[in-house]
C-alpha atoms as a PDB file:
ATOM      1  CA  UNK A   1       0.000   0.000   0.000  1.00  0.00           C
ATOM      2  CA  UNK A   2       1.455   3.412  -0.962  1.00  0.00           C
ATOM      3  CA  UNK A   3       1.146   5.547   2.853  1.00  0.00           C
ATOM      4  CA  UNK A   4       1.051   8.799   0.754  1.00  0.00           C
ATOM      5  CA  UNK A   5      -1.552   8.008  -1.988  1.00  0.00           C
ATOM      6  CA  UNK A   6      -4.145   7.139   0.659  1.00  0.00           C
ATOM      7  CA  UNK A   7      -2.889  10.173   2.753  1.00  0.00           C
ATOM      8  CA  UNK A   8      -3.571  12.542  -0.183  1.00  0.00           C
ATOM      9  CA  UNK A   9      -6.741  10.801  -1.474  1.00  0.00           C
ATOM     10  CA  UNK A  10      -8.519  11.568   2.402  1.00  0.00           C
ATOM     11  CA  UNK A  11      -7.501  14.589   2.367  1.00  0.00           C
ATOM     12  CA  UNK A  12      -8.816  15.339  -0.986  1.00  0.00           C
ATOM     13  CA  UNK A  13     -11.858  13.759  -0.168  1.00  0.00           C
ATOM     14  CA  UNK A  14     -11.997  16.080   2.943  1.00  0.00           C
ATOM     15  CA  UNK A  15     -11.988  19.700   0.807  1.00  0.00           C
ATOM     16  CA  UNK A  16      -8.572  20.098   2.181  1.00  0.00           C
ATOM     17  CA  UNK A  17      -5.135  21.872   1.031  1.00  0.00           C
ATOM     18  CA  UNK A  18      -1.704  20.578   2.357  1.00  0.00           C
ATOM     19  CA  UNK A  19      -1.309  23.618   4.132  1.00  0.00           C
ATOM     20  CA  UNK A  20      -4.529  23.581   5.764  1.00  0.00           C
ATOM     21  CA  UNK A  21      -3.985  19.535   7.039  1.00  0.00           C
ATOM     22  CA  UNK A  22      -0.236  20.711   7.831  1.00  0.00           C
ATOM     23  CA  UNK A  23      -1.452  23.141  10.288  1.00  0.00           C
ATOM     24  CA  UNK A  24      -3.752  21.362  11.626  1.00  0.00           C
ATOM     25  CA  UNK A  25      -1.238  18.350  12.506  1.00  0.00           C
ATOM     26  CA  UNK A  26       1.563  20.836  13.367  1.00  0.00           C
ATOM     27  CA  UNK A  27       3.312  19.927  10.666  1.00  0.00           C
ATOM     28  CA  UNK A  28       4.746  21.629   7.574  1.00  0.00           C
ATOM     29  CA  UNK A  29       3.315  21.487   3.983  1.00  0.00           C
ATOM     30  CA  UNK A  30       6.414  20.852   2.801  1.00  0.00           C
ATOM     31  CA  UNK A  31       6.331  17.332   4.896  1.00  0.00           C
ATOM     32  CA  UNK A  32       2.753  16.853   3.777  1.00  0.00           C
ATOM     33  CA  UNK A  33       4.265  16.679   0.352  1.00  0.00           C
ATOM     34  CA  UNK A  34       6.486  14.565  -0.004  1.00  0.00           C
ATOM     35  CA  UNK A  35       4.594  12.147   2.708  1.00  0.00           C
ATOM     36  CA  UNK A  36       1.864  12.548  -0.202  1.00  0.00           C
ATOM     37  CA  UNK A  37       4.788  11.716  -2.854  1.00  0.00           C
ATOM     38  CA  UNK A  38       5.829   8.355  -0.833  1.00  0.00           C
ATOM     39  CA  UNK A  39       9.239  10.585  -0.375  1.00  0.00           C
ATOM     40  CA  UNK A  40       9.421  10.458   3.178  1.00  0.00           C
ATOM     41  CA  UNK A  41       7.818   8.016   5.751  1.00  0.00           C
ATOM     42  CA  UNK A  42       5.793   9.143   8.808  1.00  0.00           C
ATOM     43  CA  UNK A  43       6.419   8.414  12.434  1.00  0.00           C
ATOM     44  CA  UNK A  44       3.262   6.412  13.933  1.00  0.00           C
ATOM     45  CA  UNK A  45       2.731   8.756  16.369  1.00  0.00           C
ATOM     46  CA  UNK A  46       2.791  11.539  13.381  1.00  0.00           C
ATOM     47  CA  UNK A  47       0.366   8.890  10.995  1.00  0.00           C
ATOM     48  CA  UNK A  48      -1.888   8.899  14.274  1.00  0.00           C
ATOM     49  CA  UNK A  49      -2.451  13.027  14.309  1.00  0.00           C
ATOM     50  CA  UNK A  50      -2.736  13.204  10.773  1.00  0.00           C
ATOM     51  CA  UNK A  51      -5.134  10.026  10.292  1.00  0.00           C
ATOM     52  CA  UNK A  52      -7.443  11.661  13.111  1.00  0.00           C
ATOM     53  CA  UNK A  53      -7.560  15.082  11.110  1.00  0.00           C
ATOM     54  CA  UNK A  54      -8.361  13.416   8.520  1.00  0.00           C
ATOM     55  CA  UNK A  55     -11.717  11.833  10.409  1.00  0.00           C
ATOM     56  CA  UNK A  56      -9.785   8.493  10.517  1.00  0.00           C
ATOM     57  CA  UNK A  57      -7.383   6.159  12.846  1.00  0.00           C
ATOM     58  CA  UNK A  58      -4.908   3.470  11.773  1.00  0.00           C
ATOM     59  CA  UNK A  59      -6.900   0.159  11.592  1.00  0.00           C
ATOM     60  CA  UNK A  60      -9.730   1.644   9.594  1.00  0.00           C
ATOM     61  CA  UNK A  61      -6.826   3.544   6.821  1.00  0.00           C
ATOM     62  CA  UNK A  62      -5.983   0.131   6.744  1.00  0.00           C
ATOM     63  CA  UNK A  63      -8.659  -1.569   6.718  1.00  0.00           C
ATOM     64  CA  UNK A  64     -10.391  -0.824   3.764  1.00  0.00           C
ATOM     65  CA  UNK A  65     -14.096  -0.816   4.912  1.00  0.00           C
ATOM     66  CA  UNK A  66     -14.857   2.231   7.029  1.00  0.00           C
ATOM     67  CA  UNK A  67     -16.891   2.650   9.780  1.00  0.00           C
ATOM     68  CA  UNK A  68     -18.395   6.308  10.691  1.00  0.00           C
ATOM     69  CA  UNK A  69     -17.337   8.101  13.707  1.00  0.00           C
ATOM     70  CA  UNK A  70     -20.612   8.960  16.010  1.00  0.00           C
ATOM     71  CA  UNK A  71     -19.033  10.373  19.296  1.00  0.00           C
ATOM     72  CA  UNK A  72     -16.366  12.840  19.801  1.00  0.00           C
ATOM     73  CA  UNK A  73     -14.463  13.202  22.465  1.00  0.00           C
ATOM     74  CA  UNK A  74     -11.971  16.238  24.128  1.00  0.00           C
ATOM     75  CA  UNK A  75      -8.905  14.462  22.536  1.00  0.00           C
ATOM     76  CA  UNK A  76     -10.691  14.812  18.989  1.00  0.00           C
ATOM     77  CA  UNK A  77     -11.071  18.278  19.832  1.00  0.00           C
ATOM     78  CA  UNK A  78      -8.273  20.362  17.167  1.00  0.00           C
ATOM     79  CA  UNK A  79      -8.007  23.806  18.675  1.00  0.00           C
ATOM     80  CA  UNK A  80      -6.769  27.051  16.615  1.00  0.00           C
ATOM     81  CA  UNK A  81      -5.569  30.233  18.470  1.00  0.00           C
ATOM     82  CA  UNK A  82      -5.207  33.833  16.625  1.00  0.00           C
ATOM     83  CA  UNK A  83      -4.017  36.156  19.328  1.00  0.00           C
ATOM     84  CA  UNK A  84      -3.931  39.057  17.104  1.00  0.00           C
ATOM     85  CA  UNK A  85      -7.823  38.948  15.865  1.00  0.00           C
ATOM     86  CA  UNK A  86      -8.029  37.503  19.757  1.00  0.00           C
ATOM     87  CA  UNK A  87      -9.604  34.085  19.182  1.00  0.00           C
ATOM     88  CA  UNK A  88      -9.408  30.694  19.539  1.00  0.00           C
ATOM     89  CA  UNK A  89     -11.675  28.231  17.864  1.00  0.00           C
ATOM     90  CA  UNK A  90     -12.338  24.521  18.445  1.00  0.00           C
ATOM     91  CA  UNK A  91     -13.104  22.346  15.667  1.00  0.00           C
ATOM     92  CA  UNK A  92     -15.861  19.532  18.072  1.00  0.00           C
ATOM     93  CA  UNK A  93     -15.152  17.111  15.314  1.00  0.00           C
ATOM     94  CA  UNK A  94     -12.356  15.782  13.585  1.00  0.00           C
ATOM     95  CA  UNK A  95     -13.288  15.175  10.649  1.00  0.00           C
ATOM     96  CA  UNK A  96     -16.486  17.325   9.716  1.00  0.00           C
ATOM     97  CA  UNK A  97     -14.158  18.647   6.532  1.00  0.00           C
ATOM     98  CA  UNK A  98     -16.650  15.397   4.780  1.00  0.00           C
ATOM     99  CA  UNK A  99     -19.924  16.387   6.199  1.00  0.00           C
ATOM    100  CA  UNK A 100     -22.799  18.397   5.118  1.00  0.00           C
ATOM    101  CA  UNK A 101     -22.274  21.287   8.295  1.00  0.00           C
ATOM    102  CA  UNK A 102     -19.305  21.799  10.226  1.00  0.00           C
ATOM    103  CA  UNK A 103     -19.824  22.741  14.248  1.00  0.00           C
ATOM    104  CA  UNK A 104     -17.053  25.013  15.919  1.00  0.00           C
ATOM    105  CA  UNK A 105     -16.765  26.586  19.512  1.00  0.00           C
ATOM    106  CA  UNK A 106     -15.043  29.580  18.812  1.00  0.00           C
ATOM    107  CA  UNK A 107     -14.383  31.801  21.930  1.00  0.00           C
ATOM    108  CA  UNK A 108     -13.357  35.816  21.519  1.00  0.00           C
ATOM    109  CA  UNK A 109     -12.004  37.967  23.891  1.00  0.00           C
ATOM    110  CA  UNK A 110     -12.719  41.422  24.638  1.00  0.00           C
ATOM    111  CA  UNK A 111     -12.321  43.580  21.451  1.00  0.00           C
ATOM    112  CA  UNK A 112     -11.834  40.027  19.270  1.00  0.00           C
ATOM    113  CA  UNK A 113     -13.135  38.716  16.253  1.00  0.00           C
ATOM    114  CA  UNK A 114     -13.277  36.341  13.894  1.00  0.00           C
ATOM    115  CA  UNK A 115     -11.726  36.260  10.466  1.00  0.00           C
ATOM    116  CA  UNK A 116     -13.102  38.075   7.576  1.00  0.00           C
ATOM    117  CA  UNK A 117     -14.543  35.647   5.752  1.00  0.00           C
ATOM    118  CA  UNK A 118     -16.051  35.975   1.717  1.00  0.00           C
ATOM    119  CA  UNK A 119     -19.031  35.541   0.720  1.00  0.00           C
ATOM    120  CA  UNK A 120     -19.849  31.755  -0.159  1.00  0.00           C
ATOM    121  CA  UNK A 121     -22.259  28.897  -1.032  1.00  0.00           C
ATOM    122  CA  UNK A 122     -24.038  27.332   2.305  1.00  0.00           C
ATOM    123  CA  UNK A 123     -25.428  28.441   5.393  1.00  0.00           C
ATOM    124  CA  UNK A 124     -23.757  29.473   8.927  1.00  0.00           C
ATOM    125  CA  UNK A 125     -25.973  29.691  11.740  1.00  0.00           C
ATOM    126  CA  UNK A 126     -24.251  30.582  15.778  1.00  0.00           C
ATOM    127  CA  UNK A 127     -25.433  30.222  19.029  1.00  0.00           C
ATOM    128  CA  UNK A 128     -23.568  32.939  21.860  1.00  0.00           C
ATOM    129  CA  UNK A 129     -23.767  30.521  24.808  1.00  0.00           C
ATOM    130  CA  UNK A 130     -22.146  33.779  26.640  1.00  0.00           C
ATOM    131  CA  UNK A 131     -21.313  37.038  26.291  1.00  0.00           C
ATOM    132  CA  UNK A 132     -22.454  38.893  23.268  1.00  0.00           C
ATOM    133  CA  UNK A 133     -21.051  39.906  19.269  1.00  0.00           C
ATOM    134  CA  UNK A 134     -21.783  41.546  16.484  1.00  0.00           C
ATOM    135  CA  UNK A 135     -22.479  39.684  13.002  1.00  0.00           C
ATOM    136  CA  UNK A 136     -21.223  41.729  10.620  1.00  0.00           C
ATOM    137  CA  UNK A 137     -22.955  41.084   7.361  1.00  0.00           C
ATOM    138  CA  UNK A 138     -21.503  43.409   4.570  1.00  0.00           C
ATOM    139  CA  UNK A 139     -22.985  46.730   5.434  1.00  0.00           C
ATOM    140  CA  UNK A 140     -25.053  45.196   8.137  1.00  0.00           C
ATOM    141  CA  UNK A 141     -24.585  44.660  11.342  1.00  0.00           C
ATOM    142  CA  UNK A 142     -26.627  43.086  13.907  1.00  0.00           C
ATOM    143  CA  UNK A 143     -26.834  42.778  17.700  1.00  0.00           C
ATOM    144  CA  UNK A 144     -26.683  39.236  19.231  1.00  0.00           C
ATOM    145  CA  UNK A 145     -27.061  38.440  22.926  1.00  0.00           C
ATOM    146  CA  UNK A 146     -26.169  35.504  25.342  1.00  0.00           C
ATOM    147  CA  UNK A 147     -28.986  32.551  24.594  1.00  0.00           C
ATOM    148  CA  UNK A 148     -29.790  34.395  21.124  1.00  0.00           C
ATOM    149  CA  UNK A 149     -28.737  32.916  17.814  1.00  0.00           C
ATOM    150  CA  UNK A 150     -27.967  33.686  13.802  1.00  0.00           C
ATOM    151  CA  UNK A 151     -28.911  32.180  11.336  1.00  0.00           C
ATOM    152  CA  UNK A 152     -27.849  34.110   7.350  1.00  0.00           C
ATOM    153  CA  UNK A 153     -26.601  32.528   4.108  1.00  0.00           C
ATOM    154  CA  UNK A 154     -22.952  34.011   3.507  1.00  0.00           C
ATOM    155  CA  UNK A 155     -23.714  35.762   0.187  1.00  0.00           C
ATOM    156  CA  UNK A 156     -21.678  39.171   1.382  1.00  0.00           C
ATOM    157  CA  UNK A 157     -18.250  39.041   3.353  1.00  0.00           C
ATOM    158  CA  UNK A 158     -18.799  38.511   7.176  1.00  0.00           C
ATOM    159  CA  UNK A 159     -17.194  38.670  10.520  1.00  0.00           C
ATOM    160  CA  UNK A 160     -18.452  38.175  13.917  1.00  0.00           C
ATOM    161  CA  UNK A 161     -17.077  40.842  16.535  1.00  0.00           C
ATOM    162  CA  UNK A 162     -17.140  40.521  20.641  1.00  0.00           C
ATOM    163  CA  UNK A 163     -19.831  43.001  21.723  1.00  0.00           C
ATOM    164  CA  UNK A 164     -19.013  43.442  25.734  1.00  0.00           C
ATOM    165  CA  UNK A 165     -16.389  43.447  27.948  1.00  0.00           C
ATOM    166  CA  UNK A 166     -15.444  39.868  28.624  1.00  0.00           C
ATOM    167  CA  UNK A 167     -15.176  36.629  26.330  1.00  0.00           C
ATOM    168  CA  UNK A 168     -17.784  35.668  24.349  1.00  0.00           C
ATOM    169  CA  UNK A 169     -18.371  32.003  23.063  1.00  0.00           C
ATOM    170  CA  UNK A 170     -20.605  31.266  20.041  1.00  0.00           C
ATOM    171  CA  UNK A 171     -21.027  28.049  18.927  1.00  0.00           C
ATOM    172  CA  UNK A 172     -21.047  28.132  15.259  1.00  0.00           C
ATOM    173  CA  UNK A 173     -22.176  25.517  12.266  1.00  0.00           C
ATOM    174  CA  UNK A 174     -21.653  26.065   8.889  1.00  0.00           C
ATOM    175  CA  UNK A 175     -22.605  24.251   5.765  1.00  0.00           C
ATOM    176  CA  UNK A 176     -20.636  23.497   3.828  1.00  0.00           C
ATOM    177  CA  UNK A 177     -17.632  23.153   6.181  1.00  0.00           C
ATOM    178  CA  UNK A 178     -15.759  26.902   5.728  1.00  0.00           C
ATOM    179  CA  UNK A 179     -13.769  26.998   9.013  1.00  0.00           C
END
């Protein structure tokens, strides 16, 4: 079995670039490609991160009929931290890159936001399970408290911006996966 074939053709099949699984792993995209070439061979503990980022482990990559992942634990959690937009997001599962919506707990501190994101095909909906934000929605902006939710097709650029004084967590689905 060629390691790197299989290892590109997941994360193909997951909507991802190198550089996105790289990062993701803590790895470089340089290491991604050449693991993808069959030029270099992984550690197991390095096939285990990447495998599980992928929405996979090691006896179903090699086993070659799959079975779907249902529960998701804190060590499937994949955590991303921007301290100068002053976030941190949690991608809840692993491997949602293949599914129809993609759930993330992203948390923002006072003054924080997320990325500015295009406009795109799908839907993103958010629930603030504290604090309070701001969707920004091209020109728009609306108001969004603790226990409140959105719920907007992407079809201008948006951001979401902390509203109060302390951290605010949303948590946020969108379809397709975008994060």
């Amino acid at each position: 079995m060629k390691i790197g074939e299989k290892i590109k053709q997941l994360r193909v099949k997951n909507g991802l670039t190198q550089e996105e699984l790289a990062g993701r792993c803590e790895l470089s995209k340089g290491f991604i490609s050449q693991l993808e070439r069959d030029l270099t061979s992984p550690s197991i503990a390095t096939l285990m991160d990447i495998l599980e980022s992928l929405g996979t482990n090691i006896k179903d990559f090699f086993n070659e009929s799959v079975n779907e992942k249902v529960v998701f634990k804190k060590d499937d959690v994949f955590t991303k931290e921007d301290r100068d937009l002053g976030y941190v997001i949690h991608w809840l599962v692993s491997n949602a890159q293949k599914n129809t919506m993609e759930p993330i707990l992203m948390k923002l501190d006072p003054g924080g936001s997320s990325e500015l994101d295009n406009p795109h095909d799908g839907e993103e909906f958010g629930y603030v399970v504290s604090g309070g934000v701001i969707v920004f929605l091209g020109a728009q902006k609306y108001k969004v408290k603790k226990g409140e939710c959105f719920y907007f097709k992407p079809v201008t650029i948006h951001k979401i911006v902390n509203a109060v004084k302390s951290q605010s967590v949303i948590l946020w689905v969108s379809s397709p996966p975008s994060f």
